[in-house]
N, C-alpha and C. Protein backbone atom coordinates (compact mmCIF):
# COMPACT_ATOMS: atom_id res chain seq x y z
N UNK A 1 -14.35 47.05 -49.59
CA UNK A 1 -14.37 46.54 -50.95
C UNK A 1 -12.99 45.98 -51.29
N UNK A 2 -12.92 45.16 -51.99
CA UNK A 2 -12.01 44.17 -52.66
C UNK A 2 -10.93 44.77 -53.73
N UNK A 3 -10.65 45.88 -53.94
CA UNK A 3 -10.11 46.55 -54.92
C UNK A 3 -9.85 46.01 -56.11
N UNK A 4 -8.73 45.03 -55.72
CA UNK A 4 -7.92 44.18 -56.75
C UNK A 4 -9.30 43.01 -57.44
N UNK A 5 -9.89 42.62 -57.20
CA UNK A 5 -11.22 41.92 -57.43
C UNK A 5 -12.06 42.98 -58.36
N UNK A 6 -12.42 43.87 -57.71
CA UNK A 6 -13.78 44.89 -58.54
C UNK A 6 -12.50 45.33 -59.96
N UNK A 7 -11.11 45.44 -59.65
CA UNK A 7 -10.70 46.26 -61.04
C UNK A 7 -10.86 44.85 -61.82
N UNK A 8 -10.67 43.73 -61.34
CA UNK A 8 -10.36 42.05 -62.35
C UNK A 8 -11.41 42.25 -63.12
N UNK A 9 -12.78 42.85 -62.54
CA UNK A 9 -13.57 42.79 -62.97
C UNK A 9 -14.14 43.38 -64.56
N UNK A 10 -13.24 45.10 -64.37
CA UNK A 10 -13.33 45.84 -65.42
C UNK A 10 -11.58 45.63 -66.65
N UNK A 11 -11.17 45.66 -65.80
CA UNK A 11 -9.96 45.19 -66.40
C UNK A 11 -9.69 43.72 -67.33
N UNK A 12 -10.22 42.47 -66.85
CA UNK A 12 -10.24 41.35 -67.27
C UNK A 12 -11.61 41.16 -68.53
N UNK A 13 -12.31 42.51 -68.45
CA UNK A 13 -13.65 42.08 -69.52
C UNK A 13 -14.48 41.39 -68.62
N UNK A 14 -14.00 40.82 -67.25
CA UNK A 14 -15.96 40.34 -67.40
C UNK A 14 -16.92 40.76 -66.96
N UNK A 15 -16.84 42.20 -67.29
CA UNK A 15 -18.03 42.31 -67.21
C UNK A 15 -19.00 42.41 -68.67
N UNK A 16 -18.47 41.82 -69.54
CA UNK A 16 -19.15 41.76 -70.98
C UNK A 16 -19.90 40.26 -70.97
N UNK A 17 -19.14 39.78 -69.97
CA UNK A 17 -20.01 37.94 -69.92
C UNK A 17 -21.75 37.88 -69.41
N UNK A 18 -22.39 37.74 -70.35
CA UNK A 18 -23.43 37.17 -70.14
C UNK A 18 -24.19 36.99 -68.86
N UNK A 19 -23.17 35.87 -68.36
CA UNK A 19 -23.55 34.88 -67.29
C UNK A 19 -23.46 35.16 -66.05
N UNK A 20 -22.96 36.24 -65.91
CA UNK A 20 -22.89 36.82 -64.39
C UNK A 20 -24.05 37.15 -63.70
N UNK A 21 -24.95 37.74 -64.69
CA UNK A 21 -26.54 37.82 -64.25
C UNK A 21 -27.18 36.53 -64.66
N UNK A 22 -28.26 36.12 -63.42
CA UNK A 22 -29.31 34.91 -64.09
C UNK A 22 -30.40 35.56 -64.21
N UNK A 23 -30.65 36.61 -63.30
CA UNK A 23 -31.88 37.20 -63.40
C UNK A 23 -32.02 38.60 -63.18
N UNK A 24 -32.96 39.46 -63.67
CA UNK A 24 -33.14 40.71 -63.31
C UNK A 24 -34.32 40.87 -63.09
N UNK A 25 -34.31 41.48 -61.75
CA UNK A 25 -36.11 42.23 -61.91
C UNK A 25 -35.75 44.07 -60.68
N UNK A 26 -36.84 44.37 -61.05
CA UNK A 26 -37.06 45.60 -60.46
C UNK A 26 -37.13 46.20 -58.84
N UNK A 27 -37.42 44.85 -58.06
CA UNK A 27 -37.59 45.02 -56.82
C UNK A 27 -37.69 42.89 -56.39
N UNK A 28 -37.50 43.36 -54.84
CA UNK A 28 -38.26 41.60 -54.04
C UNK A 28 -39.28 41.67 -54.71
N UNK A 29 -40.31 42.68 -54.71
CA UNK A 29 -41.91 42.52 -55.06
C UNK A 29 -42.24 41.73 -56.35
N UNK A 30 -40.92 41.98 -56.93
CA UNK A 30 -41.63 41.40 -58.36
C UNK A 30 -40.28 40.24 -58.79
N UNK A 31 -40.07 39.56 -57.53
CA UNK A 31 -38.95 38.11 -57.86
C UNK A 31 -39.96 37.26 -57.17
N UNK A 32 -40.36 36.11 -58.16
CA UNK A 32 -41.12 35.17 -58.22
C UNK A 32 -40.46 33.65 -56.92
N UNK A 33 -40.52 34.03 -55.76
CA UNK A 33 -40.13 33.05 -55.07
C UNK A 33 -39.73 31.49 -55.50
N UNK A 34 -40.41 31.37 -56.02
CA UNK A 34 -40.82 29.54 -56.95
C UNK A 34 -39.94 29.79 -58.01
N UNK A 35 -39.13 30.56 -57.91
CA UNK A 35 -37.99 30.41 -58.52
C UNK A 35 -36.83 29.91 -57.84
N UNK A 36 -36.21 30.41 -56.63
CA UNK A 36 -35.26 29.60 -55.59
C UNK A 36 -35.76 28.21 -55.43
N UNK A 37 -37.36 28.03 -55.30
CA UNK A 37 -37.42 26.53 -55.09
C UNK A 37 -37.27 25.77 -55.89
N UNK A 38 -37.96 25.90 -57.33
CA UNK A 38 -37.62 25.37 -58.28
C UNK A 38 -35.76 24.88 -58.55
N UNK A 39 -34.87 25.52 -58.30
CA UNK A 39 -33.46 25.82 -58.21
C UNK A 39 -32.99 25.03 -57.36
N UNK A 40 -33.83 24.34 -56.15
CA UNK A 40 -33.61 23.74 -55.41
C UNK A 40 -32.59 24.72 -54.20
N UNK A 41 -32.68 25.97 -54.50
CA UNK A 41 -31.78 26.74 -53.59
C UNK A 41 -31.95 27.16 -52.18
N UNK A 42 -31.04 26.64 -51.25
CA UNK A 42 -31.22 26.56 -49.61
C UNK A 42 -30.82 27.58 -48.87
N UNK A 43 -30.15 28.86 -49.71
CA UNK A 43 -29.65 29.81 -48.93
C UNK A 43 -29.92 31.25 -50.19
N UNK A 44 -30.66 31.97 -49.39
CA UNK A 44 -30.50 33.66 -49.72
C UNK A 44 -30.16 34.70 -49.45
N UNK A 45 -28.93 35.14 -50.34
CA UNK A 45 -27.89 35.74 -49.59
C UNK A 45 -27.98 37.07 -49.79
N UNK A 46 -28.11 38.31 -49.27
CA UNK A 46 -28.57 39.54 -49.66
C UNK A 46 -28.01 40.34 -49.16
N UNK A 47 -27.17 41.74 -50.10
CA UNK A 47 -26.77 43.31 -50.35
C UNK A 47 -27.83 43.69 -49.01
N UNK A 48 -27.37 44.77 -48.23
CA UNK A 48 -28.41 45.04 -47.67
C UNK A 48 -28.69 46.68 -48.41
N UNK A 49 -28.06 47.72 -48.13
CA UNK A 49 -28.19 48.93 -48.57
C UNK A 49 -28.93 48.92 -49.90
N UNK A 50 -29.72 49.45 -50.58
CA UNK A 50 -30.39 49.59 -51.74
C UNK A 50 -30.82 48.34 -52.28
N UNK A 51 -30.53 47.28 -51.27
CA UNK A 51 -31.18 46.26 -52.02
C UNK A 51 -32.56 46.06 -50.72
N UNK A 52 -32.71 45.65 -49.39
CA UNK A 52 -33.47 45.57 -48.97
C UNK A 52 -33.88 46.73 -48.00
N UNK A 53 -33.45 47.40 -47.89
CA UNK A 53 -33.87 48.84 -47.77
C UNK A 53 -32.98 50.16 -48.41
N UNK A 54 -33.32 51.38 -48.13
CA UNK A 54 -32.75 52.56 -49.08
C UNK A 54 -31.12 52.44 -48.40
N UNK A 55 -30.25 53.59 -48.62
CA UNK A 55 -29.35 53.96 -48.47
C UNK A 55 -28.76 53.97 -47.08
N UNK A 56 -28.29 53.25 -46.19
CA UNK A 56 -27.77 53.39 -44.85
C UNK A 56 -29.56 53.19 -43.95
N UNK A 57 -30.31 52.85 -44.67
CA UNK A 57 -31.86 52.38 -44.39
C UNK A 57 -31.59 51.68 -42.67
N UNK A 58 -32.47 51.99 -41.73
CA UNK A 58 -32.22 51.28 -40.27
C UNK A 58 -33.57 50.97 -39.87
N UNK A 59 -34.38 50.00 -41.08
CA UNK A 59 -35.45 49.23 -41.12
C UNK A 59 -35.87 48.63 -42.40
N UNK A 60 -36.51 47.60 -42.56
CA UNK A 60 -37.22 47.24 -43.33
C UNK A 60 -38.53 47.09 -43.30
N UNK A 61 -38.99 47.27 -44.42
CA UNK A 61 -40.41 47.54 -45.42
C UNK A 61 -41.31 46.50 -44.87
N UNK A 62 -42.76 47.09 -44.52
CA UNK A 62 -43.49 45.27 -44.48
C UNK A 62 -43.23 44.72 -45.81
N UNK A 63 -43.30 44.75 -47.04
CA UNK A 63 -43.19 44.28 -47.73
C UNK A 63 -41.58 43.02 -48.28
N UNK A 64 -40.59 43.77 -47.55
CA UNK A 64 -39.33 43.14 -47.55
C UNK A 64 -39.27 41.93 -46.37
N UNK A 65 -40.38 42.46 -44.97
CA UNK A 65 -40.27 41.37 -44.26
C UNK A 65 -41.23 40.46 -44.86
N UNK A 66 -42.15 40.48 -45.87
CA UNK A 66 -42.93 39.40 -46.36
C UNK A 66 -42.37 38.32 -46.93
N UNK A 67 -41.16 39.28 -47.74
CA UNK A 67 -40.55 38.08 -48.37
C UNK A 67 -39.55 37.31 -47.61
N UNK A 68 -39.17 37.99 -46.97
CA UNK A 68 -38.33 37.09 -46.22
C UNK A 68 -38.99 36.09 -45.21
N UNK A 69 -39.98 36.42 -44.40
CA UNK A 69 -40.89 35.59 -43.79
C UNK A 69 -41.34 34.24 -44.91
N UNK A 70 -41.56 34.83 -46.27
CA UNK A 70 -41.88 33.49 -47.60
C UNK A 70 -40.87 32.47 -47.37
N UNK A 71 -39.35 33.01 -47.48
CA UNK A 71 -38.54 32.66 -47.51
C UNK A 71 -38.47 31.32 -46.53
N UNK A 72 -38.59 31.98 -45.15
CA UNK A 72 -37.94 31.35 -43.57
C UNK A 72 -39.33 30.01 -43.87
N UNK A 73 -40.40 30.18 -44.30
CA UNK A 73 -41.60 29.79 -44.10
C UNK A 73 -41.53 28.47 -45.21
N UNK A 74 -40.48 28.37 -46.26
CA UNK A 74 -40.63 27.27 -47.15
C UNK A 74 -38.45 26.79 -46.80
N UNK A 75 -38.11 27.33 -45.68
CA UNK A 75 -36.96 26.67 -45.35
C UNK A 75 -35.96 27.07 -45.50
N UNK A 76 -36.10 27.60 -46.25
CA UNK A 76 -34.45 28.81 -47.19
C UNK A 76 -33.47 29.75 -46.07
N UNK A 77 -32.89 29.36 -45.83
CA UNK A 77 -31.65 30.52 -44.81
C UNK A 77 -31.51 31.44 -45.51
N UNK A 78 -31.15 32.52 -44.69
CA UNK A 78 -30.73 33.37 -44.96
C UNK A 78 -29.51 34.47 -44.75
N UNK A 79 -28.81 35.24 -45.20
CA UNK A 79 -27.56 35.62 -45.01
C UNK A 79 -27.35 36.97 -45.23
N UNK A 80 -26.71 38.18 -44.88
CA UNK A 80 -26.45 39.43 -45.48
C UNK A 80 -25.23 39.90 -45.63
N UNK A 81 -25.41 40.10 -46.59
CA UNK A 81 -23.70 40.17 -47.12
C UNK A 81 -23.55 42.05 -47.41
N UNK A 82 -22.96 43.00 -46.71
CA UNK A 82 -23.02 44.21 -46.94
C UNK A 82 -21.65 44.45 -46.56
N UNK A 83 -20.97 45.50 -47.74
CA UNK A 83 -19.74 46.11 -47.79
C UNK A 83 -20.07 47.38 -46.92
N UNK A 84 -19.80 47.28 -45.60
CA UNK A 84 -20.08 47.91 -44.40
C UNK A 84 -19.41 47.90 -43.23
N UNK A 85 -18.95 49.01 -42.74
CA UNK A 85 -17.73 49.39 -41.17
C UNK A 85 -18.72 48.36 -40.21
N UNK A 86 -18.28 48.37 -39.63
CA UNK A 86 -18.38 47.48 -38.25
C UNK A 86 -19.83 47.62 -37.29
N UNK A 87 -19.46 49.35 -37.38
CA UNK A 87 -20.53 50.27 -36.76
C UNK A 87 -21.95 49.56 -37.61
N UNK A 88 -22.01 49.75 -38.99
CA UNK A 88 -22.94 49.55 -39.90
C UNK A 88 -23.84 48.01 -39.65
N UNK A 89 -22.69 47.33 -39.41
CA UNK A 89 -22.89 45.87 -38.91
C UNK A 89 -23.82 45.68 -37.68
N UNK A 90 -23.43 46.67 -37.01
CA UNK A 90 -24.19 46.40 -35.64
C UNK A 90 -25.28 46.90 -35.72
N UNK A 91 -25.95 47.90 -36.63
CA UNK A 91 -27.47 48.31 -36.82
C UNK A 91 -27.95 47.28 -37.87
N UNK A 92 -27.00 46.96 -38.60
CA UNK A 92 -28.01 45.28 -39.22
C UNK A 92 -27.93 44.46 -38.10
N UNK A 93 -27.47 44.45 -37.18
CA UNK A 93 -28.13 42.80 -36.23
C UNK A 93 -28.89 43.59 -35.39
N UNK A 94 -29.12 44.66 -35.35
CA UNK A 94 -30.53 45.21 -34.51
C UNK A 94 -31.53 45.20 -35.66
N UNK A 95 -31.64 45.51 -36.96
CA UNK A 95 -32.66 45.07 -37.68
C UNK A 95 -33.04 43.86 -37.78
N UNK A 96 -32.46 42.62 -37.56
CA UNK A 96 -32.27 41.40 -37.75
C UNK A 96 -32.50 41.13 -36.56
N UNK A 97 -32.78 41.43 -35.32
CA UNK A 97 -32.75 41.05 -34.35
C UNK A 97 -33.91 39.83 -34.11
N UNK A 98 -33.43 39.04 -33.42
CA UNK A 98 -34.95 37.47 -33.44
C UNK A 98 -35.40 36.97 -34.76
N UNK A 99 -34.18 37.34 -35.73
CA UNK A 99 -34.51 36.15 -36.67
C UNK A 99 -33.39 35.40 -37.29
N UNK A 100 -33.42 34.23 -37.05
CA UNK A 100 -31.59 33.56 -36.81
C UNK A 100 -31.20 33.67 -38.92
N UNK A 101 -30.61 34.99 -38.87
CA UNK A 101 -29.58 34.99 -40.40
C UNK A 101 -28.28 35.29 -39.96
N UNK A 102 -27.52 35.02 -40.55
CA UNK A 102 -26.18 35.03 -40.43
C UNK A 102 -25.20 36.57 -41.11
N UNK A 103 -25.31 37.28 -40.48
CA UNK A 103 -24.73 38.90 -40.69
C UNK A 103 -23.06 38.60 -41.39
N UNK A 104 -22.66 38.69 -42.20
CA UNK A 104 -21.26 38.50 -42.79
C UNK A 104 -20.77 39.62 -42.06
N UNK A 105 -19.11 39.22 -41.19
CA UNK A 105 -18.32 40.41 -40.87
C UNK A 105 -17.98 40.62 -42.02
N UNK A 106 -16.98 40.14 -43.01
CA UNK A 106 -16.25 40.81 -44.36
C UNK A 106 -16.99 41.75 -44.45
N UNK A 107 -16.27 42.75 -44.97
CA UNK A 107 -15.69 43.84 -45.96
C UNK A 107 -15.02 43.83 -47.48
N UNK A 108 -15.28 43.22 -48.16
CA UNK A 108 -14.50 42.87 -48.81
C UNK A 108 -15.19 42.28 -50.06
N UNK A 109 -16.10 42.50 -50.50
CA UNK A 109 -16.95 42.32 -51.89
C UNK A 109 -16.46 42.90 -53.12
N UNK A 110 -15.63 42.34 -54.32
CA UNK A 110 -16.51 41.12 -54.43
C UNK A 110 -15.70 40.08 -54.52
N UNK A 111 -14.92 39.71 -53.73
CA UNK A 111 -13.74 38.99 -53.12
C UNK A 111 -14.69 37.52 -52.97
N UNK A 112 -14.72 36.24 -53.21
CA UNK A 112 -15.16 35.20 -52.69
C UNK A 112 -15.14 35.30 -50.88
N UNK A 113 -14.03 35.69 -50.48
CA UNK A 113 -14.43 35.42 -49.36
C UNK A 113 -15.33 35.32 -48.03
N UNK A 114 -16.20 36.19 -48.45
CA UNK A 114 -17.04 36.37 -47.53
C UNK A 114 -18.22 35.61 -48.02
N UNK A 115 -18.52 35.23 -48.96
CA UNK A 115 -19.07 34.42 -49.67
C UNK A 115 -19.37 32.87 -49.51
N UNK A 116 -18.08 32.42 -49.15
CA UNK A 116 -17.41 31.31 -48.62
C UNK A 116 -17.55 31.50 -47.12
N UNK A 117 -17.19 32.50 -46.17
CA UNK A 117 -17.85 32.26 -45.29
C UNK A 117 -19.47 31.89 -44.60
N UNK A 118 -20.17 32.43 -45.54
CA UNK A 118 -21.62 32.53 -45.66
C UNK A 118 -22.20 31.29 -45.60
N UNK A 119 -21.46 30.47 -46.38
CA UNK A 119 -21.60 29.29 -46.89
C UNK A 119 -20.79 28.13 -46.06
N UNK A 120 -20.10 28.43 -45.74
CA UNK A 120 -19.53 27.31 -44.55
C UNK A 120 -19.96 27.41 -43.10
N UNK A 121 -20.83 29.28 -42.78
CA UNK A 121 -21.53 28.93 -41.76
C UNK A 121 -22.87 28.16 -41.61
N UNK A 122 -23.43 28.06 -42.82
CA UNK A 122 -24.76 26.91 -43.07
C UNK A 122 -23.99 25.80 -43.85
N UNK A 123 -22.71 25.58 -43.95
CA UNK A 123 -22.50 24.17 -44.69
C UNK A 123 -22.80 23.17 -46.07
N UNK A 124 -22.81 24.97 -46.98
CA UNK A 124 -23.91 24.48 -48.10
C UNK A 124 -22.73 24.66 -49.11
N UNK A 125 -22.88 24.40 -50.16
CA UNK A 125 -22.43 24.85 -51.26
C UNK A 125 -23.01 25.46 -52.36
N UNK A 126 -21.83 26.55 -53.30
CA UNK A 126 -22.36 27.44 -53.90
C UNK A 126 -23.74 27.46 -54.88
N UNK A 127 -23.79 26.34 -55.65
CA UNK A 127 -24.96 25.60 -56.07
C UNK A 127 -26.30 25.92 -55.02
N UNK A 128 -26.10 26.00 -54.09
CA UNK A 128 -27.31 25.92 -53.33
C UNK A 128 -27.88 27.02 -52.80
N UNK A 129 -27.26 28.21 -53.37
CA UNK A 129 -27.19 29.59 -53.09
C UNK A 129 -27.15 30.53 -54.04
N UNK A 130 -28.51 31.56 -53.50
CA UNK A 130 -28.33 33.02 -54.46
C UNK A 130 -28.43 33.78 -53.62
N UNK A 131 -27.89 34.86 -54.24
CA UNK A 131 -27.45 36.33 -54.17
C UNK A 131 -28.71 37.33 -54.83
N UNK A 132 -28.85 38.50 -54.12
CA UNK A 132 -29.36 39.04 -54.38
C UNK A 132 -28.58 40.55 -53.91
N UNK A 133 -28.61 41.47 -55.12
CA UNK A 133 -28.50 43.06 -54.82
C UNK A 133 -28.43 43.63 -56.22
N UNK A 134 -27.78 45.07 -55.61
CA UNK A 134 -28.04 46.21 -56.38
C UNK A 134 -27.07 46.68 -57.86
N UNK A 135 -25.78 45.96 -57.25
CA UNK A 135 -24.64 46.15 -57.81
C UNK A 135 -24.00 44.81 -58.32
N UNK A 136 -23.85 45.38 -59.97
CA UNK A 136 -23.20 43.96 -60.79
C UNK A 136 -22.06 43.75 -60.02
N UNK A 137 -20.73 44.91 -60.24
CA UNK A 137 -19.67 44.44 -59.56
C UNK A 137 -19.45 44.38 -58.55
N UNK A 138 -19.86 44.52 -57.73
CA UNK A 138 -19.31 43.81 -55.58
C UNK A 138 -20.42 42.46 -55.82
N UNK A 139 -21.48 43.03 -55.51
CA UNK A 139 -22.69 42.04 -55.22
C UNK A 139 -22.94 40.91 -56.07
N UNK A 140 -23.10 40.70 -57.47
CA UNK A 140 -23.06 39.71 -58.41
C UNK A 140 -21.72 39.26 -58.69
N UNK A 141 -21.14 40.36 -58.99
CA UNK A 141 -19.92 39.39 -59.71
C UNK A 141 -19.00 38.77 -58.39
N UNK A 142 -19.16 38.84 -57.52
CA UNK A 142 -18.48 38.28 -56.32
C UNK A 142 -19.18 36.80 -55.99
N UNK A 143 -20.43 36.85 -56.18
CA UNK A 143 -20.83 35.91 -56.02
C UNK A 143 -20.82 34.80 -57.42
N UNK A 144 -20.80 35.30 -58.82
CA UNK A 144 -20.27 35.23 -60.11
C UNK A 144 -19.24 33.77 -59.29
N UNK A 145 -18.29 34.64 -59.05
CA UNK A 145 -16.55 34.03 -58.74
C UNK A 145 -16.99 32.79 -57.60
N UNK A 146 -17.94 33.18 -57.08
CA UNK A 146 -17.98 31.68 -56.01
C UNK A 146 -18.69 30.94 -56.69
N UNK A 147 -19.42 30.83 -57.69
CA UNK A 147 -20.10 29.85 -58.23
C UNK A 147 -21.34 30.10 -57.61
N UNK A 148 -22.10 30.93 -56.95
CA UNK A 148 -23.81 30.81 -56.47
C UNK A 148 -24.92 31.01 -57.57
N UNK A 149 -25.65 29.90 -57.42
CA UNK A 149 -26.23 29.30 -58.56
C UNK A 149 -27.14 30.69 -59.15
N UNK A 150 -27.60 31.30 -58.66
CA UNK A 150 -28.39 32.22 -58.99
C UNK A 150 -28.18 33.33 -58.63
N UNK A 151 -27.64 34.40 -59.67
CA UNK A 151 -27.29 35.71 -59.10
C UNK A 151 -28.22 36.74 -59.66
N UNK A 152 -29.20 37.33 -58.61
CA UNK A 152 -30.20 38.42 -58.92
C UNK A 152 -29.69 40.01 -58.92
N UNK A 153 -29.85 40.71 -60.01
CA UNK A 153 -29.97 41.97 -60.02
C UNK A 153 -30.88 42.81 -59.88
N UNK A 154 -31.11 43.54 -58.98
CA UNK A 154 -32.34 44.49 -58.15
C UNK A 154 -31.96 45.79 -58.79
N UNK A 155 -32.90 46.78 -59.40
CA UNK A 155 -32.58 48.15 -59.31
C UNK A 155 -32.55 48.89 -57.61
N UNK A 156 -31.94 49.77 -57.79
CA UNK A 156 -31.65 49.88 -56.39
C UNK A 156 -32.74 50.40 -55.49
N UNK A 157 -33.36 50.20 -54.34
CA UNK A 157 -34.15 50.44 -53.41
C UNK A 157 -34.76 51.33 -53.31
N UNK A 158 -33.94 52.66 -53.26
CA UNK A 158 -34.35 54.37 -53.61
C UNK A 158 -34.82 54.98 -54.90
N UNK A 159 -34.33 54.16 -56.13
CA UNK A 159 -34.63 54.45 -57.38
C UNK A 159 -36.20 53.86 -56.88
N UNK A 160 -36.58 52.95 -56.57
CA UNK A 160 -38.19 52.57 -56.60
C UNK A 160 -39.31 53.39 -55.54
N UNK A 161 -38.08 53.07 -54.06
CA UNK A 161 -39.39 53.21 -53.22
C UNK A 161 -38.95 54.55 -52.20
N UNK A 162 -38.14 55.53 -52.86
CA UNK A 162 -37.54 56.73 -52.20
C UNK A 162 -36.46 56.34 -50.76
N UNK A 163 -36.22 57.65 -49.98
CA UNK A 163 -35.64 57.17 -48.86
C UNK A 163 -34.36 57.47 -49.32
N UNK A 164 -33.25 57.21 -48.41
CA UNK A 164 -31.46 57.94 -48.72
C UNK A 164 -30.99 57.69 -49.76
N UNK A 165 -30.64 57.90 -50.63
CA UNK A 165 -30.00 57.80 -51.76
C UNK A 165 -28.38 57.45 -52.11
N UNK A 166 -27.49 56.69 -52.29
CA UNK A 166 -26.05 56.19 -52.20
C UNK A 166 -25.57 57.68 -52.29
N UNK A 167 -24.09 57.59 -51.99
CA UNK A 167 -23.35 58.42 -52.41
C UNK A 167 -23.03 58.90 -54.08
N UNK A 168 -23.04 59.77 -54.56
CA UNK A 168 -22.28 60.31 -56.08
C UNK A 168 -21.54 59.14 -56.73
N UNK A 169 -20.39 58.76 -55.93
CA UNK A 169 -19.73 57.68 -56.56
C UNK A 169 -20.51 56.62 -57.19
N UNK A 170 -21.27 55.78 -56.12
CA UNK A 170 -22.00 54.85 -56.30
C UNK A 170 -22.79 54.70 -57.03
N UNK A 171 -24.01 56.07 -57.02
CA UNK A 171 -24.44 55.99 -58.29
C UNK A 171 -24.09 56.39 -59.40
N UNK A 172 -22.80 56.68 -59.75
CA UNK A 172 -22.31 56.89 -61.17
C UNK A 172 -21.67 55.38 -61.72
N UNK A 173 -21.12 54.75 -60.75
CA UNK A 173 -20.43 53.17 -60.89
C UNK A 173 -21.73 52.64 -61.84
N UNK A 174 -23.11 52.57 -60.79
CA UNK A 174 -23.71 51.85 -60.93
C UNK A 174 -24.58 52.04 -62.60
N UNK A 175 -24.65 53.89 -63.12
CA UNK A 175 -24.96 54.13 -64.43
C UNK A 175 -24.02 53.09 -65.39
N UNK A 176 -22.17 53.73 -65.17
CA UNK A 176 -21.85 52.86 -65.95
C UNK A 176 -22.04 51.22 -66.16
N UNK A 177 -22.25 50.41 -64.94
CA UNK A 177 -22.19 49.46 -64.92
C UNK A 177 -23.20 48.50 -65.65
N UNK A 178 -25.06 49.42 -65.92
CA UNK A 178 -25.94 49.44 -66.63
C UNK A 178 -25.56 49.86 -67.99
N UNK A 179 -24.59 49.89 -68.22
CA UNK A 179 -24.39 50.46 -69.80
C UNK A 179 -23.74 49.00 -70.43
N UNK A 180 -23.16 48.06 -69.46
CA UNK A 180 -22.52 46.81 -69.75
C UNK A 180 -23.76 45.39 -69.18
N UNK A 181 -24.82 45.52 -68.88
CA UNK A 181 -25.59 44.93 -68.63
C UNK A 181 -26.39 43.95 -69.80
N UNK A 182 -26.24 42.42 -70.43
CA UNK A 182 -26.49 42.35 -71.29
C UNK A 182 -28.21 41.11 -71.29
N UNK A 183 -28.14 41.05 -69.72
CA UNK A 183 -29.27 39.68 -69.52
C UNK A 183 -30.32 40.43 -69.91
């Protein structure tokens, strides 16, 4: 994590801005695809932990590969962006295995940078890209700072569909962070 970035975040007020969220819903199950297209958006960039599976999760849901199969199936790339050791990295490209997305090394959310990498490995720009996860500050507001046109907020994975649960910290960040939530 980005330190100096996540405090800009609480420190600078924005997290009182509006605009950091475009959308909220409860799960993939209930984000209306024909919304990225409509948006004209070419890349979906996704939290992995509590957003597409539970807590340190080392699979996904048929239901998570549906959407992503929607996804691959009307053209949309895809990307995973997870504040995760190295080790962590390497059981997402065995989940990912035989389907060409682009695994972010960074560490470092919610820093643009990895963001910008994401995006210069498909050659797109921020406009042409959303984000999707669990957490306003790493996951949205990082992507907030790069400009990606559409930033989705998911309740987190385990709150819906059971399975590991974050650490204490995490989910106390994430109470307060719902207390500043205004979309």
């Amino acid at each position: 994590m980005d330190i100096k970035t996540y405090l800009g975040f609480w420190l600078k007020g924005n997290f009182l801005r509006k605009s950091i969220v475009t959308d909220k819903v409860e799960s993939l199950k209930d984000f209306n695809i024909e919304t990225i297209i409509e948006n004209n958006i070419r890349l979906a960039v996704f939290d992995f932990d509590d957003t597409l599976s539970d807590f340190h999760g080392e699979s996904i849901s048929n239901d998570i590969a549906s959407f992503l199969n929607e996804l691959d199936s009307n053209s949309i790339k895809v990307a995973i962006y997870s504040n995760c050791s190295d080790g962590r990295n390497k059981v997402l490209f065995e989940i990912f295995e035989g389907r060409n997305y682009f695994i972010s090394s960074q560490n470092g959310k919610p820093s643009p940078n990895g963001y910008i990498e994401i995006l210069n490995h498909y050659n797109l720009k921020p406009e042409d890209a959303a984000m999707f996860g669990d957490k306003l500050g790493t996951d949205i507001y990082g992507a907030y700072l790069t400009g990606f046109k559409l930033r989705v907020l998911l309740k987190p994975y385990s709150y819906i569909f059971g399975g590991n649960i974050a650490p204490f910290k995490d989910r106390f960040v994430r109470r307060v962070e719902k207390l500043f939530i205004t979309h």
